[in-house]
C-alpha atoms as a PDB file:
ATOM      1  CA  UNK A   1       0.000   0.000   0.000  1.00  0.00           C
ATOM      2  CA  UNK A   2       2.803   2.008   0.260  1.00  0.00           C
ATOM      3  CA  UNK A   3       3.708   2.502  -3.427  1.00  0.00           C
ATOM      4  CA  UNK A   4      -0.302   3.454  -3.437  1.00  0.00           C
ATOM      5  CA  UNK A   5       0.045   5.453  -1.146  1.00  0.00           C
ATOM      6  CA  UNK A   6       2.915   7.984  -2.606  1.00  0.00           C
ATOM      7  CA  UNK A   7       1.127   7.988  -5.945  1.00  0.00           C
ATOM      8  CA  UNK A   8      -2.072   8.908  -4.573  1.00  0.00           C
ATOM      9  CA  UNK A   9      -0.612  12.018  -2.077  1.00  0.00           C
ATOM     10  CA  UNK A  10       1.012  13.130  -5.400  1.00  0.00           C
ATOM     11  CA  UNK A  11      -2.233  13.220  -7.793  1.00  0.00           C
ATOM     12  CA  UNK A  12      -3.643  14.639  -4.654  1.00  0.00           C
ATOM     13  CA  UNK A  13      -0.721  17.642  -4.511  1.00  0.00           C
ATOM     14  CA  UNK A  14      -0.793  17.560  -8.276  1.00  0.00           C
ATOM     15  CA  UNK A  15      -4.872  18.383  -8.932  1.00  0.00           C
ATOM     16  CA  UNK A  16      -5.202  20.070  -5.514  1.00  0.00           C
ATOM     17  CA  UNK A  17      -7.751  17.741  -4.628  1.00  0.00           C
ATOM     18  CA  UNK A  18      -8.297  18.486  -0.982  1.00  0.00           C
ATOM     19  CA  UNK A  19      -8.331  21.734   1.113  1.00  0.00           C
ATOM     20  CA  UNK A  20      -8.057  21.995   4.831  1.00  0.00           C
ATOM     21  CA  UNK A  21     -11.208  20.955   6.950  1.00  0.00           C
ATOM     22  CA  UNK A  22     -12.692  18.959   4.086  1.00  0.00           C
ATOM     23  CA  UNK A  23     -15.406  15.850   4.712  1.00  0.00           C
ATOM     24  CA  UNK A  24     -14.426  13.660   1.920  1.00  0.00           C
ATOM     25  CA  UNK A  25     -16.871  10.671   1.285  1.00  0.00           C
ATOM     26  CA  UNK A  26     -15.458   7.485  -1.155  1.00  0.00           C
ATOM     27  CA  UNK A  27     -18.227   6.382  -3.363  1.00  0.00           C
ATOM     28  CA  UNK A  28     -17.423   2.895  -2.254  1.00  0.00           C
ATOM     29  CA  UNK A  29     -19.106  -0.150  -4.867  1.00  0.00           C
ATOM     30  CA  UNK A  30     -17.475  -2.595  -2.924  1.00  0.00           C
ATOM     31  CA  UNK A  31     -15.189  -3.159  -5.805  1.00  0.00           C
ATOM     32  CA  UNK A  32     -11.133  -3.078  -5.963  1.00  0.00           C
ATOM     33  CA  UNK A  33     -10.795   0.636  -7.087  1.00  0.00           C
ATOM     34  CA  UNK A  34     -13.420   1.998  -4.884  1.00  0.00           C
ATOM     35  CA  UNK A  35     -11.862  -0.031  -1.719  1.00  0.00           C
ATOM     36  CA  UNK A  36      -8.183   0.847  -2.395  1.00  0.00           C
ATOM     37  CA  UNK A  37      -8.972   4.339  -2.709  1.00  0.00           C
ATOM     38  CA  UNK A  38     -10.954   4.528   0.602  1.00  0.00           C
ATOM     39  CA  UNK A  39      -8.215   2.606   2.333  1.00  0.00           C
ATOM     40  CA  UNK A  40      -5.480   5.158   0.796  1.00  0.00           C
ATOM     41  CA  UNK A  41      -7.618   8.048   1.726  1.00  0.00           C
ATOM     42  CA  UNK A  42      -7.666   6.973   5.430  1.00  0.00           C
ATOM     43  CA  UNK A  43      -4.154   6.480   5.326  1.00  0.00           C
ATOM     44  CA  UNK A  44      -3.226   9.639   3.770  1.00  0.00           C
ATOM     45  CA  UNK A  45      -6.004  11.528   6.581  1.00  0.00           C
ATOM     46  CA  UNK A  46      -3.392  10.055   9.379  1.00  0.00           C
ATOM     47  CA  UNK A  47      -0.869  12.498   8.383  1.00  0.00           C
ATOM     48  CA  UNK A  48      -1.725  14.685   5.382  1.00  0.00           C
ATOM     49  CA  UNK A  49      -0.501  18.672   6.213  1.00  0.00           C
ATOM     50  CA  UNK A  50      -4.504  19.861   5.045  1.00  0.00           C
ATOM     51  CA  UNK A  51      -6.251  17.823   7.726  1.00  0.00           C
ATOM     52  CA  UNK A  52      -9.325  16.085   6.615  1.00  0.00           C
ATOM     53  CA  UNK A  53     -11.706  13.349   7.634  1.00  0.00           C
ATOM     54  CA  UNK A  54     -13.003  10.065   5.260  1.00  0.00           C
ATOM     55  CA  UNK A  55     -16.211   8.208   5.033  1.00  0.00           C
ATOM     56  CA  UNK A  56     -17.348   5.550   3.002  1.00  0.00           C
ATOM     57  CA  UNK A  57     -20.669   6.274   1.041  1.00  0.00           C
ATOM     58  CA  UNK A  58     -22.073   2.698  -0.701  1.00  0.00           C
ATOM     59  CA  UNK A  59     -25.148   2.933  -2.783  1.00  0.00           C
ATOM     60  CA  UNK A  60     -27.165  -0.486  -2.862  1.00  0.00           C
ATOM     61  CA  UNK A  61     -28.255  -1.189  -6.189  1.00  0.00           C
ATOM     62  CA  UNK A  62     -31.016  -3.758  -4.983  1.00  0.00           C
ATOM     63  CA  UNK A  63     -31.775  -6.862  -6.699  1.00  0.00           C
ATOM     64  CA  UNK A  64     -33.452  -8.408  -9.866  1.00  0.00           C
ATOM     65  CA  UNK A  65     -36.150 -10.428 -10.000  1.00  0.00           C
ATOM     66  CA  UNK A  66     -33.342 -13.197 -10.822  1.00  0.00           C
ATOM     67  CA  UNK A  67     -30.495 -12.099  -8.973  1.00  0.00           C
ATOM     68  CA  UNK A  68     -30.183 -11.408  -5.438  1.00  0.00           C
ATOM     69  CA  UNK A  69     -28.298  -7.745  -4.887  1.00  0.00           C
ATOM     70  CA  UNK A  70     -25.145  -7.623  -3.170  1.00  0.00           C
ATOM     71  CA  UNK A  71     -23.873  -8.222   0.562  1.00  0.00           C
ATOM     72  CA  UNK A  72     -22.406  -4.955   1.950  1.00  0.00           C
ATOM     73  CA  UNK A  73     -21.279  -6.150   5.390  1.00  0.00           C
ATOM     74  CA  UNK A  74     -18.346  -6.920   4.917  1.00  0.00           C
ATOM     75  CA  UNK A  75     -17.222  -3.421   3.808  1.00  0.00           C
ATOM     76  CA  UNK A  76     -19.100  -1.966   6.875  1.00  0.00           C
ATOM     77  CA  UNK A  77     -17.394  -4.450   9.049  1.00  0.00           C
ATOM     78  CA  UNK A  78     -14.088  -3.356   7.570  1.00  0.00           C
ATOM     79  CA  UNK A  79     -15.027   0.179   8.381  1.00  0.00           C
ATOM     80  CA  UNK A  80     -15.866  -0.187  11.598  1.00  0.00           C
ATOM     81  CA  UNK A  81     -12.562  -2.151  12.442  1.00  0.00           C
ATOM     82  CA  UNK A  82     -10.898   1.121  11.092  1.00  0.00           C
ATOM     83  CA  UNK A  83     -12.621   3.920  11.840  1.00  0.00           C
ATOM     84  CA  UNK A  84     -14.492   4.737   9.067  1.00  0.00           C
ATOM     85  CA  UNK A  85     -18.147   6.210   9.033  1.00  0.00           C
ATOM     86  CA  UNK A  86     -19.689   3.731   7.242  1.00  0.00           C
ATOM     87  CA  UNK A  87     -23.133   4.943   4.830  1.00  0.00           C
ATOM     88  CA  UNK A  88     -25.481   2.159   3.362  1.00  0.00           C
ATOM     89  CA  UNK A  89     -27.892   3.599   0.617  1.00  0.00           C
ATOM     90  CA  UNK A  90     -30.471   1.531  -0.138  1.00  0.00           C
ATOM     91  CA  UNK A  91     -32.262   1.926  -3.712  1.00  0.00           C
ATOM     92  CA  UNK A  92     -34.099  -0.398  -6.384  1.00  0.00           C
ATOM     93  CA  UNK A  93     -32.076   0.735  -9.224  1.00  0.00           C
ATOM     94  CA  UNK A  94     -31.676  -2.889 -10.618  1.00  0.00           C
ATOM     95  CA  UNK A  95     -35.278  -3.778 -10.141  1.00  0.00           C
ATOM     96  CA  UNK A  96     -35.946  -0.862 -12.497  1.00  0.00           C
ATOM     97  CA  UNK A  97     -33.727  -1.241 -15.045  1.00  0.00           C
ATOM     98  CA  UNK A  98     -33.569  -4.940 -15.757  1.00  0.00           C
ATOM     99  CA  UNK A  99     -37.258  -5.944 -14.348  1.00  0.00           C
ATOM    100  CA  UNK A 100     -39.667  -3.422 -15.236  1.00  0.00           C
ATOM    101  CA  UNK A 101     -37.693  -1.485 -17.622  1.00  0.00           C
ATOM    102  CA  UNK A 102     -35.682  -4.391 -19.456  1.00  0.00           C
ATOM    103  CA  UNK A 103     -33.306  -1.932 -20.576  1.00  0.00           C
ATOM    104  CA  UNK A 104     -31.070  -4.022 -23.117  1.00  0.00           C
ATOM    105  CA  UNK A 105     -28.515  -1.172 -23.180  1.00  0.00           C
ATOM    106  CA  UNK A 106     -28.916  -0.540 -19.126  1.00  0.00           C
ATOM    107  CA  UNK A 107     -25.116   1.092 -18.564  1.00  0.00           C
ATOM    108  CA  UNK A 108     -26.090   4.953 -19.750  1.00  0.00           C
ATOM    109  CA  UNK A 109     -29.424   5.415 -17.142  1.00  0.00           C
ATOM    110  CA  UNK A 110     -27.853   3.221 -14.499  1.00  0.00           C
ATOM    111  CA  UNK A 111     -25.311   5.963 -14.148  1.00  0.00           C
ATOM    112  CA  UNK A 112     -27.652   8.730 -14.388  1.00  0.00           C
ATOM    113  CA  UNK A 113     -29.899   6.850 -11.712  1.00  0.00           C
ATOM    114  CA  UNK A 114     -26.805   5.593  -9.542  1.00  0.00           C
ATOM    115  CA  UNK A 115     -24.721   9.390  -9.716  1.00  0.00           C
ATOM    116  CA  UNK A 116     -28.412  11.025  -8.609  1.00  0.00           C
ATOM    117  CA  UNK A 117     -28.840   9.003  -5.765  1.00  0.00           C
ATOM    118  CA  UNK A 118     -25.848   9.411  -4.630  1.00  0.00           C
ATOM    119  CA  UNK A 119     -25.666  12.878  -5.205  1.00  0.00           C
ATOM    120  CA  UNK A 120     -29.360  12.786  -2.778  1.00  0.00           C
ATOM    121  CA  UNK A 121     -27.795  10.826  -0.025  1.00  0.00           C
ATOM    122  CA  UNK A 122     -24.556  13.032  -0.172  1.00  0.00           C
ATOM    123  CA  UNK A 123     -26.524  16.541   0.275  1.00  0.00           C
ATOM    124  CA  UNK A 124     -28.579  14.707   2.852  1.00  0.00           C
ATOM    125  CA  UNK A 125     -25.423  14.189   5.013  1.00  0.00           C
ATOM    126  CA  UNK A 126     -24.113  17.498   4.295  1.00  0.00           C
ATOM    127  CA  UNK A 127     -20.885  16.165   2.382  1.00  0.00           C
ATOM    128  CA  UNK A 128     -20.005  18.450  -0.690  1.00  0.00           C
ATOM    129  CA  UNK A 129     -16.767  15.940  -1.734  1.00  0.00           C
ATOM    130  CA  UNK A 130     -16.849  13.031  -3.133  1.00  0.00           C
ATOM    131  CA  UNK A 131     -13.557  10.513  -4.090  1.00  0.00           C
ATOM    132  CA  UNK A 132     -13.878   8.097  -6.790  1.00  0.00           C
ATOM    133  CA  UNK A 133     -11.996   5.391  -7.840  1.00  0.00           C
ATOM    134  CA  UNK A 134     -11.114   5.899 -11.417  1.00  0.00           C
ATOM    135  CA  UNK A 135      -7.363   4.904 -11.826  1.00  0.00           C
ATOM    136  CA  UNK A 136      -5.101   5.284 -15.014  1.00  0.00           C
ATOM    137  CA  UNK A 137      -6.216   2.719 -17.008  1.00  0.00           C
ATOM    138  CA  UNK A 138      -9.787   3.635 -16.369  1.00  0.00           C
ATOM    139  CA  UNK A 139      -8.487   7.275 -18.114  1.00  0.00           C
ATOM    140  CA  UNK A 140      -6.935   5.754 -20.639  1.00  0.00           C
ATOM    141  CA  UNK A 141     -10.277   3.332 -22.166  1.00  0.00           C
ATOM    142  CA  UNK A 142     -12.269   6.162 -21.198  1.00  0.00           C
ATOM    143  CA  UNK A 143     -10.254   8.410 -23.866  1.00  0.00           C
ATOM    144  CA  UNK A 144     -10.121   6.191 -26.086  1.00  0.00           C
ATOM    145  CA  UNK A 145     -14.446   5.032 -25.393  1.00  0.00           C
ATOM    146  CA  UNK A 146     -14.906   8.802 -26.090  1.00  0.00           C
ATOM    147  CA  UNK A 147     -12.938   8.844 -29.543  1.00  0.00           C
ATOM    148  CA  UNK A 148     -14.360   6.026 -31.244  1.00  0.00           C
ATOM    149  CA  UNK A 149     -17.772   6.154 -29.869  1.00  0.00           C
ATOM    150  CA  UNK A 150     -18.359   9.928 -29.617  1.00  0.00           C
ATOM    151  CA  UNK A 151     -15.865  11.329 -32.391  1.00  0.00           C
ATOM    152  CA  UNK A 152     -14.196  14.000 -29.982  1.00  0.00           C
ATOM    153  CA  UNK A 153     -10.573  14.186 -27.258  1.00  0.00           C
ATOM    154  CA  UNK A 154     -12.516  13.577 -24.084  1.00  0.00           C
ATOM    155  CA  UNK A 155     -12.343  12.492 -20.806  1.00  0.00           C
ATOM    156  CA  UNK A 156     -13.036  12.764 -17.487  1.00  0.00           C
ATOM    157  CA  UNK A 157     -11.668  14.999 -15.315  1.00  0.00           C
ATOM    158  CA  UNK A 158      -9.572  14.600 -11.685  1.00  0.00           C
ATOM    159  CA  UNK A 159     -11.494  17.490 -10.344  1.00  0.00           C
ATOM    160  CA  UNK A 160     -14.857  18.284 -11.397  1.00  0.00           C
ATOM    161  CA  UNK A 161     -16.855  20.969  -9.884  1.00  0.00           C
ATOM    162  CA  UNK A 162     -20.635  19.744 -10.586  1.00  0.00           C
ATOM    163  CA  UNK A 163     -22.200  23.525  -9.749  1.00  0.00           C
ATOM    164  CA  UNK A 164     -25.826  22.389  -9.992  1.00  0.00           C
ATOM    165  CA  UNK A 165     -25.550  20.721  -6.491  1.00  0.00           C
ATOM    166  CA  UNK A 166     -22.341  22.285  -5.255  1.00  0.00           C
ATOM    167  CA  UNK A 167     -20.838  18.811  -4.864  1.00  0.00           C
ATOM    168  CA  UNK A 168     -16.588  18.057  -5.906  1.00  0.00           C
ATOM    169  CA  UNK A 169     -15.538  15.359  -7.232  1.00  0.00           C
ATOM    170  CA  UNK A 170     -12.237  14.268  -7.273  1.00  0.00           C
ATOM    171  CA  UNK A 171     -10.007  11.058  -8.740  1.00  0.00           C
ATOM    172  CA  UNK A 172      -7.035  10.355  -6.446  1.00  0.00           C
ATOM    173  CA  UNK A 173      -6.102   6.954  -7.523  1.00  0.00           C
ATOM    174  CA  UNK A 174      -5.318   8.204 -11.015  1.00  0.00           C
ATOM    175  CA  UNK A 175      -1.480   7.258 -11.022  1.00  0.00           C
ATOM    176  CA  UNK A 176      -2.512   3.998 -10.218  1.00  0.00           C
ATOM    177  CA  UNK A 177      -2.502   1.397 -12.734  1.00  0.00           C
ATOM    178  CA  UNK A 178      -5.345  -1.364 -12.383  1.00  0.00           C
ATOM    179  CA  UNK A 179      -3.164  -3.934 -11.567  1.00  0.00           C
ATOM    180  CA  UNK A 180      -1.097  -2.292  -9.449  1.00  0.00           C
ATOM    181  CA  UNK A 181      -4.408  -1.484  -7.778  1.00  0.00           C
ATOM    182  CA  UNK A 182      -5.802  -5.160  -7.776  1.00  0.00           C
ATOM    183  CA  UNK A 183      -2.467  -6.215  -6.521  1.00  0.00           C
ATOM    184  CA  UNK A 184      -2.813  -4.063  -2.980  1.00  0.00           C
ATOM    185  CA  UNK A 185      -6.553  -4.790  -2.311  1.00  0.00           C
ATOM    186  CA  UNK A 186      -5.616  -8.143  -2.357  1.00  0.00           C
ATOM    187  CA  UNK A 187      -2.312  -8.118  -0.584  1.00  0.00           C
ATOM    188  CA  UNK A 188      -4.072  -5.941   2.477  1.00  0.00           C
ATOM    189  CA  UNK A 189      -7.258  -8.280   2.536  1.00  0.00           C
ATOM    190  CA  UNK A 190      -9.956  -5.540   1.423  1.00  0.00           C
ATOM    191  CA  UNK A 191     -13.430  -7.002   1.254  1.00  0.00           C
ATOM    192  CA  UNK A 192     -13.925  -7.102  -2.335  1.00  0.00           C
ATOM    193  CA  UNK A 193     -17.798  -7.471  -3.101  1.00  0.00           C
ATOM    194  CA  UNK A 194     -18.403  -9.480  -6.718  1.00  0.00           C
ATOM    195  CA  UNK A 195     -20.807  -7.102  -8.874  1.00  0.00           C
ATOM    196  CA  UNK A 196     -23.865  -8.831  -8.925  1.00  0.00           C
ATOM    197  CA  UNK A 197     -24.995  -6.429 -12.401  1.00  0.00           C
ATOM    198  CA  UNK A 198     -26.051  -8.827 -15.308  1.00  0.00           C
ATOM    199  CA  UNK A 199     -24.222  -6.466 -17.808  1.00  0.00           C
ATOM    200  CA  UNK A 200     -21.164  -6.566 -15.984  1.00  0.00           C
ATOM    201  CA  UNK A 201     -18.251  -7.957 -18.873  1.00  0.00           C
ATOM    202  CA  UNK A 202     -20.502  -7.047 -21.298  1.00  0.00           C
ATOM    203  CA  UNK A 203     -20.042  -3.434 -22.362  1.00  0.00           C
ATOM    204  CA  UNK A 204     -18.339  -1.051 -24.731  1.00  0.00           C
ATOM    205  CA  UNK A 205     -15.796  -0.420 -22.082  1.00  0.00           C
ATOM    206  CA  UNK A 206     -15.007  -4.014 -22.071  1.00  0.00           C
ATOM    207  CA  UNK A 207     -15.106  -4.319 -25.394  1.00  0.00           C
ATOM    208  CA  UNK A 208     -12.126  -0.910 -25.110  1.00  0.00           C
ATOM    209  CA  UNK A 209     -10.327  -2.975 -22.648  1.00  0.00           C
ATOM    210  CA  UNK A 210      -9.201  -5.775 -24.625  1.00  0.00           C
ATOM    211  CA  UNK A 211      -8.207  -3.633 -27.253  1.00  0.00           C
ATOM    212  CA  UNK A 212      -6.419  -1.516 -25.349  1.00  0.00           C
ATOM    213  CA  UNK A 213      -4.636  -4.778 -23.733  1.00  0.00           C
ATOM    214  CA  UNK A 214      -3.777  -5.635 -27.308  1.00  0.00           C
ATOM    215  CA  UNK A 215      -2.451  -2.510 -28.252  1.00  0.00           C
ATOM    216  CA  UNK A 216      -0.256  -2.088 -25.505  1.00  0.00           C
ATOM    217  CA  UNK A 217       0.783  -5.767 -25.911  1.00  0.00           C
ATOM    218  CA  UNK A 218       1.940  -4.602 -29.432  1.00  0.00           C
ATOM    219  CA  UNK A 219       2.991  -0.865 -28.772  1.00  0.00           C
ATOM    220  CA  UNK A 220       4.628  -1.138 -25.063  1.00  0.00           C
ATOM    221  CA  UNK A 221       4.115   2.447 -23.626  1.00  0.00           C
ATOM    222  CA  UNK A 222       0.859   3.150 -25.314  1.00  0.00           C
ATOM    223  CA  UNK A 223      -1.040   3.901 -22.158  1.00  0.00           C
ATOM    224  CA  UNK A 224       1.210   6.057 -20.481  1.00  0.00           C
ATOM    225  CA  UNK A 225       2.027   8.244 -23.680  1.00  0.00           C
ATOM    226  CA  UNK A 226      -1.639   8.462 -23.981  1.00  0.00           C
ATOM    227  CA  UNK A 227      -2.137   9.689 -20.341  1.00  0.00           C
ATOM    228  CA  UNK A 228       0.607  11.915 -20.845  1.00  0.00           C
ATOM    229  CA  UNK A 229      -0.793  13.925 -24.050  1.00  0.00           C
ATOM    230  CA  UNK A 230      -4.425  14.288 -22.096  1.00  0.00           C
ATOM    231  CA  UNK A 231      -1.718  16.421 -19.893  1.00  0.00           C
ATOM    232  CA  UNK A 232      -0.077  17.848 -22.289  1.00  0.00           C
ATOM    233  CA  UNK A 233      -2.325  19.121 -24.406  1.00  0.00           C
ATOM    234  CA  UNK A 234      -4.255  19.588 -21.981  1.00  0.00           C
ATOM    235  CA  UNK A 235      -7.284  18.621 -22.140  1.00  0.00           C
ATOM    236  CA  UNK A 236      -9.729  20.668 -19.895  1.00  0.00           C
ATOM    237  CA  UNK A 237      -8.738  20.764 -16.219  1.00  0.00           C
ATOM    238  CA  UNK A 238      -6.118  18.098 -17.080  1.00  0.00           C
ATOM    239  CA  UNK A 239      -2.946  19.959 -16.300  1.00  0.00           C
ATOM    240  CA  UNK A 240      -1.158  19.643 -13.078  1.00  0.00           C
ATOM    241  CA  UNK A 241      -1.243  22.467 -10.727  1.00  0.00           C
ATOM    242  CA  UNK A 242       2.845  21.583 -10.208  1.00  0.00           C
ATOM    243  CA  UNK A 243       3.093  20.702 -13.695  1.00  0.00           C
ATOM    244  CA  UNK A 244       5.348  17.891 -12.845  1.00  0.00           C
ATOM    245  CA  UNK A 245       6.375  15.561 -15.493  1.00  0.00           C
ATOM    246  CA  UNK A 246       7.082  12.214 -14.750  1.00  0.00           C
ATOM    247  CA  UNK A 247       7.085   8.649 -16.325  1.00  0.00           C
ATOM    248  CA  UNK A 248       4.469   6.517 -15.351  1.00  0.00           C
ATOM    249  CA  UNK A 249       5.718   3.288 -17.093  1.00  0.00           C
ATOM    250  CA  UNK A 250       7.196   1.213 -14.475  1.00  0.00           C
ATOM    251  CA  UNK A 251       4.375   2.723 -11.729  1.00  0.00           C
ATOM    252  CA  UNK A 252       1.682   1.873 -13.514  1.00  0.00           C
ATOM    253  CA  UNK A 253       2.827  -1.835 -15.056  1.00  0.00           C
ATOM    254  CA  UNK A 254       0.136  -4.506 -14.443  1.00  0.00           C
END
């Protein structure tokens, strides 16, 4: 967790992600990105110079008529053991979508439904910060999603200011390459919770994945020059406050 650790302080220092006093909630799925970045986060609180507190926010997607939804206590068994203010939303977003709605391309208004709940339950505990778990490769398909499917140099950004409900979020595990990230959530025992979504391996960003995969199989470096020009260029908010320029190659190796 260490390496983790450094990489996250620095995107932190890099995007200045978090100011003194601040409440930050993780927007924790129960999944490996969403776990490693709350345990960072509460690591980093311990001794960060802008003192700042953590909770863990988890919005329960409910069940389907043929699946049940997902077990939760483990995480908020993990976040008692450590401190952690631990938030259980419950919601019937899966029931809607795949039972009464039989969406057949579900991934575009489960977002909109999941981000709006979450957004509810965040104003309704008076957090205005929110961490998410989006690590460099997630950048990288995500660029890549947005140039084939959409036709424009796009991506996310590691601080967004969403002004229609004052709410921040921000992207600290974005130095972190996904296996370097699946690597420490299993090495420190996080309580990984299987996604119990009946789309899940079966989108357009899976699809990006692979190809991605193969493309960096063939063209070693691909991702991290690709991270690098969304810097360079930049693209909006993408710049470092520091400006820092440094490889990411060997960090970010799976």
């Amino acid at each position: 967790m260490e390496k983790i650790l450094s990489l996250v302080r620095r995107c932190v220092e890099d995007y200045d992600m978090i100011q003194p006093g601040d409440r930050v909630a993780v927007g924790v799925s129960g999944g490996k990105d969403s776990l490693v970045t709350l345990a960072a986060l509460r690591k980093l609180s311990e001794f960060y110079p802008k003192p700042f507190t953590v909770e863990a926010v988890t919005l329960d997607m409910g069940g389907t008529d043929d699946r049940p939804g997902a077990d939760f206590s483990p995480v908020g068994a993990w976040c008692g053991a450590n401190g952690v203010p631990f938030h259980l939303v419950k919601s019937e977003i899966s029931h809607i979508i795949f039972d009464l709605r039989k969406e057949k391309n579900p991934c575009s208004m489960c977002a909109k439904m999941r981000r709006g709940a979450l957004h509810n339950a965040l104003l309704d505990l008076g957090i205005t910060k929110i961490a998410l778990g989006h690590h460099f490769d997630d950048a990288v398909e995500t660029f890549f999603l947005s140039l084939f499917y959409e036709g424009r140099l796009s991506c996310f950004q590691p601080v967004t200011e969403l002004t229609r409900t004052g709410i921040t979020q921000i992207r600290p595990l974005l130095y972190c390459g996904e296996g370097m990230v699946r690597g420490a959530a299993a090495r420190n025992g996080l309580p990984v919770v299987k996604n119990p979504c009946p789309a899940d391996g079966f989108t357009k960003r899976q699809e990006v994945k692979e190809l991605v995969k193969e493309l960096e199989h063939k063209y070693p470096g691909l991702k991290e020059r690709v991270f690098g020009s969304m810097q360079r260029l930049p693209l909006p908010a993408w710049e470092p406050v520091e400006h820092r320029r440094r490889p990411y190659a060997e960090e970010t190796k799976t």
